[in-house]
C-alpha atoms as a PDB file:
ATOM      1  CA  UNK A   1     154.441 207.437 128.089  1.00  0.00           C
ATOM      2  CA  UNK A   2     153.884 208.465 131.865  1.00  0.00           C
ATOM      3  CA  UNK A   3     156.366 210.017 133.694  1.00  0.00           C
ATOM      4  CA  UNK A   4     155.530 210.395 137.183  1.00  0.00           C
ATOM      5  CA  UNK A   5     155.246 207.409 139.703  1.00  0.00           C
ATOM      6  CA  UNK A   6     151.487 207.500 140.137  1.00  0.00           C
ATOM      7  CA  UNK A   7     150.617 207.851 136.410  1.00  0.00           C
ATOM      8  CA  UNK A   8     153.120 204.638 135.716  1.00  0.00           C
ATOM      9  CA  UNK A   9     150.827 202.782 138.326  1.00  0.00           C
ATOM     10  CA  UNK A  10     147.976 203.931 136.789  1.00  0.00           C
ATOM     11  CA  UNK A  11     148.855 202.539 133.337  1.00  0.00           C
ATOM     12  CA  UNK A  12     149.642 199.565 135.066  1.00  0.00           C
ATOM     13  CA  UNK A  13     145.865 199.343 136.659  1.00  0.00           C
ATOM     14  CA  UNK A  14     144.263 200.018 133.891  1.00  0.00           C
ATOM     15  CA  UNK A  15     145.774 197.366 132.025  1.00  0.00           C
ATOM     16  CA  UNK A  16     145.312 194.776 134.647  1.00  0.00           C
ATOM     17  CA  UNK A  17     141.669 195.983 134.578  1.00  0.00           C
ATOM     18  CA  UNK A  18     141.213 195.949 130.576  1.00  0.00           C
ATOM     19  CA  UNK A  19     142.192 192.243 130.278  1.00  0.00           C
ATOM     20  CA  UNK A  20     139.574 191.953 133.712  1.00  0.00           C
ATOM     21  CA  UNK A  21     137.060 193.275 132.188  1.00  0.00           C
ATOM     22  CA  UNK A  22     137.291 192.147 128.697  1.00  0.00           C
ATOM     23  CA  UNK A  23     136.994 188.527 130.126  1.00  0.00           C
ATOM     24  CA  UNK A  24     133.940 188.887 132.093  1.00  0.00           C
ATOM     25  CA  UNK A  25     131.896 190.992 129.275  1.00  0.00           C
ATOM     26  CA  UNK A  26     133.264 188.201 127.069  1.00  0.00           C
ATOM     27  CA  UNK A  27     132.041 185.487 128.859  1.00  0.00           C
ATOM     28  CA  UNK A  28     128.538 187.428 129.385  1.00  0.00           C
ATOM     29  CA  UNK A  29     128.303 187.859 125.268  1.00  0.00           C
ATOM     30  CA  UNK A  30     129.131 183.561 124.853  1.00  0.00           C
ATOM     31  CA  UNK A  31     126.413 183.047 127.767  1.00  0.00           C
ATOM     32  CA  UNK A  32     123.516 185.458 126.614  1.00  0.00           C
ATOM     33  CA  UNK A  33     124.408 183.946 123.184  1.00  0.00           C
ATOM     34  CA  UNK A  34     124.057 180.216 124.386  1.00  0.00           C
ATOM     35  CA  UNK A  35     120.730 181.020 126.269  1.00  0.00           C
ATOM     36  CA  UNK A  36     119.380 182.865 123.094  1.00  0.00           C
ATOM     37  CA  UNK A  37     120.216 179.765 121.408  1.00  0.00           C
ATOM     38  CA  UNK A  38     118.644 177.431 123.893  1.00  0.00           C
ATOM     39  CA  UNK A  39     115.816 179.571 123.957  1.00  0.00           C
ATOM     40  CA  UNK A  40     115.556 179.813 120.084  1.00  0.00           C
ATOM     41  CA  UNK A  41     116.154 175.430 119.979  1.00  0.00           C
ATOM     42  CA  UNK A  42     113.253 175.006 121.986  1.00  0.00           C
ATOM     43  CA  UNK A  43     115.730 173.180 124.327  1.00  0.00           C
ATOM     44  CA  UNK A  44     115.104 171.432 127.615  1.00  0.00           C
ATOM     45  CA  UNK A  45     118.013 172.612 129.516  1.00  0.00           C
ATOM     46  CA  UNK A  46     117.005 176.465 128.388  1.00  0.00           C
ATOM     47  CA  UNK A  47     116.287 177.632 132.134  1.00  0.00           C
ATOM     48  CA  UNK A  48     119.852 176.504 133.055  1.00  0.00           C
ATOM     49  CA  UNK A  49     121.434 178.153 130.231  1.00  0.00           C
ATOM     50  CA  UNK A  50     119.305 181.424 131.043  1.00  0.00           C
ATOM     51  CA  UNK A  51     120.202 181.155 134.751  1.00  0.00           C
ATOM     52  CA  UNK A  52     123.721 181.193 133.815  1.00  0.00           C
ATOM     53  CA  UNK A  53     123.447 183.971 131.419  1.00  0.00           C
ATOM     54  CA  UNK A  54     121.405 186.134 133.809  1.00  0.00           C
ATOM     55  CA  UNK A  55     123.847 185.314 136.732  1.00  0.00           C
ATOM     56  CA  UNK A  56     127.056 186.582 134.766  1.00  0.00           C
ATOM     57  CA  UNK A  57     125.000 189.883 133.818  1.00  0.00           C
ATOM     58  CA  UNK A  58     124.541 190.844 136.945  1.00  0.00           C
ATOM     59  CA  UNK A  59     127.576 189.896 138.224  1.00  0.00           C
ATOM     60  CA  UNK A  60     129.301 191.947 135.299  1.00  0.00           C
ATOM     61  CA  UNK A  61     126.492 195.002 136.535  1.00  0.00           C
ATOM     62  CA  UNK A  62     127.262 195.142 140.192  1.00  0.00           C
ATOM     63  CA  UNK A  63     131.074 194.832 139.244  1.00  0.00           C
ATOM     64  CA  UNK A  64     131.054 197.753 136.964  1.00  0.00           C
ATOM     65  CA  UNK A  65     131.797 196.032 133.503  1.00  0.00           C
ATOM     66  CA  UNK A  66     128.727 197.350 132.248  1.00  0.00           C
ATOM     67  CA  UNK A  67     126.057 199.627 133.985  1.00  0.00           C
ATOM     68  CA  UNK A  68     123.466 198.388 136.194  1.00  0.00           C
ATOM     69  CA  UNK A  69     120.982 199.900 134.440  1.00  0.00           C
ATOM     70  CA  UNK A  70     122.315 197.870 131.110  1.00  0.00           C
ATOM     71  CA  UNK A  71     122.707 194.622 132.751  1.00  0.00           C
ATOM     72  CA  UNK A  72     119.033 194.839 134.128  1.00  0.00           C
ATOM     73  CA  UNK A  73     117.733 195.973 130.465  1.00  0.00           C
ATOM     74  CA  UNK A  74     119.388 192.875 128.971  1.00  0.00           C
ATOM     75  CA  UNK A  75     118.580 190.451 132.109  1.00  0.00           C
ATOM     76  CA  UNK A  76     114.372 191.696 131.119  1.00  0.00           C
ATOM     77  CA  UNK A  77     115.029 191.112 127.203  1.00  0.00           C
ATOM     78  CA  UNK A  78     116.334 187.736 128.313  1.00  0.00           C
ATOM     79  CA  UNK A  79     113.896 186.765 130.499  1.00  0.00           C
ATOM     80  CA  UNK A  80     111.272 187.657 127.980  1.00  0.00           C
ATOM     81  CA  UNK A  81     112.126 186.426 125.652  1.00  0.00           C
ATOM     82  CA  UNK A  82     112.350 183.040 127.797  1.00  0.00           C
ATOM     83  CA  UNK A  83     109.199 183.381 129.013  1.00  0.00           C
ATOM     84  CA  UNK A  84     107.822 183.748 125.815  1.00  0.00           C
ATOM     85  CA  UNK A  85     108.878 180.853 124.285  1.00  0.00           C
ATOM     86  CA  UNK A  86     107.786 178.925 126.800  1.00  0.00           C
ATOM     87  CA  UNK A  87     104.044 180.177 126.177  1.00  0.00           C
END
């Protein structure tokens, strides 16, 4: 366990932060999975679904969840993968 002052605070952060993050890349993994779905379904409301999905990975990017660079590599898979279904 911690001793000094700043390394209790930190423990404290980084649990506050965990339970953060763990949320939004949760929510990302039900979204991309729901759009991959849609996509998959052949369903009308796909573009909404990928929208979503595409919103919440960059959101999760810029915020640091995951890196940039990952969010925009799943973001082009997605919207691929959209577009090609669609063809």
């Amino acid at each position: 366990m911690a001793n000094h002052p700043s390394a209790i605070k930190r423990a404290r952060q980084n649990i506050k932060r965990r339970a953060r993050n763990k949320h939004v890349a949760q929510t990302c993994r039900t979204l991309v999975k729901k759009a991959r779905e849609a996509i998959d379904g052949k369903d009308a409301a796909a573009a909404d679904t990928v929208a979503s999905a595409v919103q919440s990975l960059s959101a999760a990017g810029s915020k640091g969840v995951i890196h940039k660079r990952q969010a925009s590599r799943r973001i082009s898979r997605l919207m691929k993968a959209a577009h090609a279904a669609k063809a």
